[in-house]
Protein backbone atom coordinates (compact mmCIF):
# COMPACT_ATOMS: atom_id res chain seq x y z
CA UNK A 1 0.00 0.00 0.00
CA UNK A 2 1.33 3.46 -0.98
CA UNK A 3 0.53 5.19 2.32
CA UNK A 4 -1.12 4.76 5.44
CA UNK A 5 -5.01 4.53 3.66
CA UNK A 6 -5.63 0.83 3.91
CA UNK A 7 -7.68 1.01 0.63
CA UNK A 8 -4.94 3.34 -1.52
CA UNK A 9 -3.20 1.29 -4.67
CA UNK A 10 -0.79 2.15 -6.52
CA UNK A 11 -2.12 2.43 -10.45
CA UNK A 12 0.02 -0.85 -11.11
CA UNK A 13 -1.09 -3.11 -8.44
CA UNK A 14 -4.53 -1.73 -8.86
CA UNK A 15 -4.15 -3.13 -12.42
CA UNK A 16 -2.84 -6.37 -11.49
CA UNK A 17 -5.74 -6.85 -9.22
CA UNK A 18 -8.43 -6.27 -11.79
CA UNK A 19 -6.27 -7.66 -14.51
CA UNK A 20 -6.54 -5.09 -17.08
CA UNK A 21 -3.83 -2.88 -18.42
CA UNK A 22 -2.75 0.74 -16.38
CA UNK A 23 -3.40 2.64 -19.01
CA UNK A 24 -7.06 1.99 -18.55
CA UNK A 25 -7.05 3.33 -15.23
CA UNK A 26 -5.42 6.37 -16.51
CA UNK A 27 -8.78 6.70 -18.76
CA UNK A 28 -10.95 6.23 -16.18
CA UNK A 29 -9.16 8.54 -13.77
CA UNK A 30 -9.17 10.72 -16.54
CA UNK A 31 -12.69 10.43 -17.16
CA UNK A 32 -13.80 11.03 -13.19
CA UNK A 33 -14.35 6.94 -12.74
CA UNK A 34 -11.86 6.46 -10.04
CA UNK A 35 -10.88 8.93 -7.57
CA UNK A 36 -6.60 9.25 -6.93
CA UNK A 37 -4.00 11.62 -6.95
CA UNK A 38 -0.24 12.15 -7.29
CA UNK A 39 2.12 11.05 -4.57
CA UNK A 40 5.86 11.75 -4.87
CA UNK A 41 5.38 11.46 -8.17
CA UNK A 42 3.28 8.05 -8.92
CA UNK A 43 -0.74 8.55 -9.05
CA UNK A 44 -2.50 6.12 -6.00
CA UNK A 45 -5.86 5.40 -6.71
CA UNK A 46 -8.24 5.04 -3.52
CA UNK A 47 -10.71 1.90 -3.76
CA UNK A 48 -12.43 -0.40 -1.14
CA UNK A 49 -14.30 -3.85 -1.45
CA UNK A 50 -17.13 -2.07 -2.58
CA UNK A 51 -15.20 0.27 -5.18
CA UNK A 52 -13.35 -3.22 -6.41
CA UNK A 53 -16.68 -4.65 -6.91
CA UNK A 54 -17.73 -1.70 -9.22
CA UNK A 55 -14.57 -1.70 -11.20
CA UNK A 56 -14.31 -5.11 -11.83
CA UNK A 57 -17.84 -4.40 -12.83
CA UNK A 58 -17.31 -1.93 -15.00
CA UNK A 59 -13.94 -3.70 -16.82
CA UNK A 60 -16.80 -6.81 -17.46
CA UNK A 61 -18.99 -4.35 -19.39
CA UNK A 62 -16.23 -2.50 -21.73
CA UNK A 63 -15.22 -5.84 -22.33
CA UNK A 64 -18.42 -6.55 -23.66
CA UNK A 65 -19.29 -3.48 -25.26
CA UNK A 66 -15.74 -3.28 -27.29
CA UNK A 67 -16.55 -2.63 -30.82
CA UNK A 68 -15.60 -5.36 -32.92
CA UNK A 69 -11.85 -4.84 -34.86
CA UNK A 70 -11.92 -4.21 -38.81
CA UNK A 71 -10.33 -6.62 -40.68
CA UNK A 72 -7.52 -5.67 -43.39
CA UNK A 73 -7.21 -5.54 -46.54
CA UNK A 74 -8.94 -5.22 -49.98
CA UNK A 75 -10.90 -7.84 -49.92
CA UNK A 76 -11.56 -8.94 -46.28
């Protein structure tokens, strides 16, 4: 834990946790979807049991919702 908050996570264990990549936390923290801020120089993001819950929630449904990828080439 990055400080004395028993629910603070550093963006990369936060990650590893939900197994998704960091830079999607950046979007969300970006976007207002989880609350953090800098500390000597590395962004901690603040989540409980509950807040887990509602990411891992919200991972499962922009998994779902990805738009399919286009396929290359002339004639695909």
């Amino acid at each position: 834990m990055p400080s004395d908050a028993p629910d603070s996570w550093w963006l990369a264990d936060l990650a590893r946790e939900l197994e998704m990549p960091v830079v999607t936390l950046y979007g969300w923290i970006r976007r207002g979807w989880l609350k953090s801020q800098s500390v000597k120089g590395q962004r901690v993001a603040y989540a409980d049991r509950k807040e887990l819950a509602r990411l891992r929630k919200l991972r499962q449904q922009q998994l779902r919702f990805r738009p399919a990828t286009r396929t290359q080439g002339k004639n695909a």
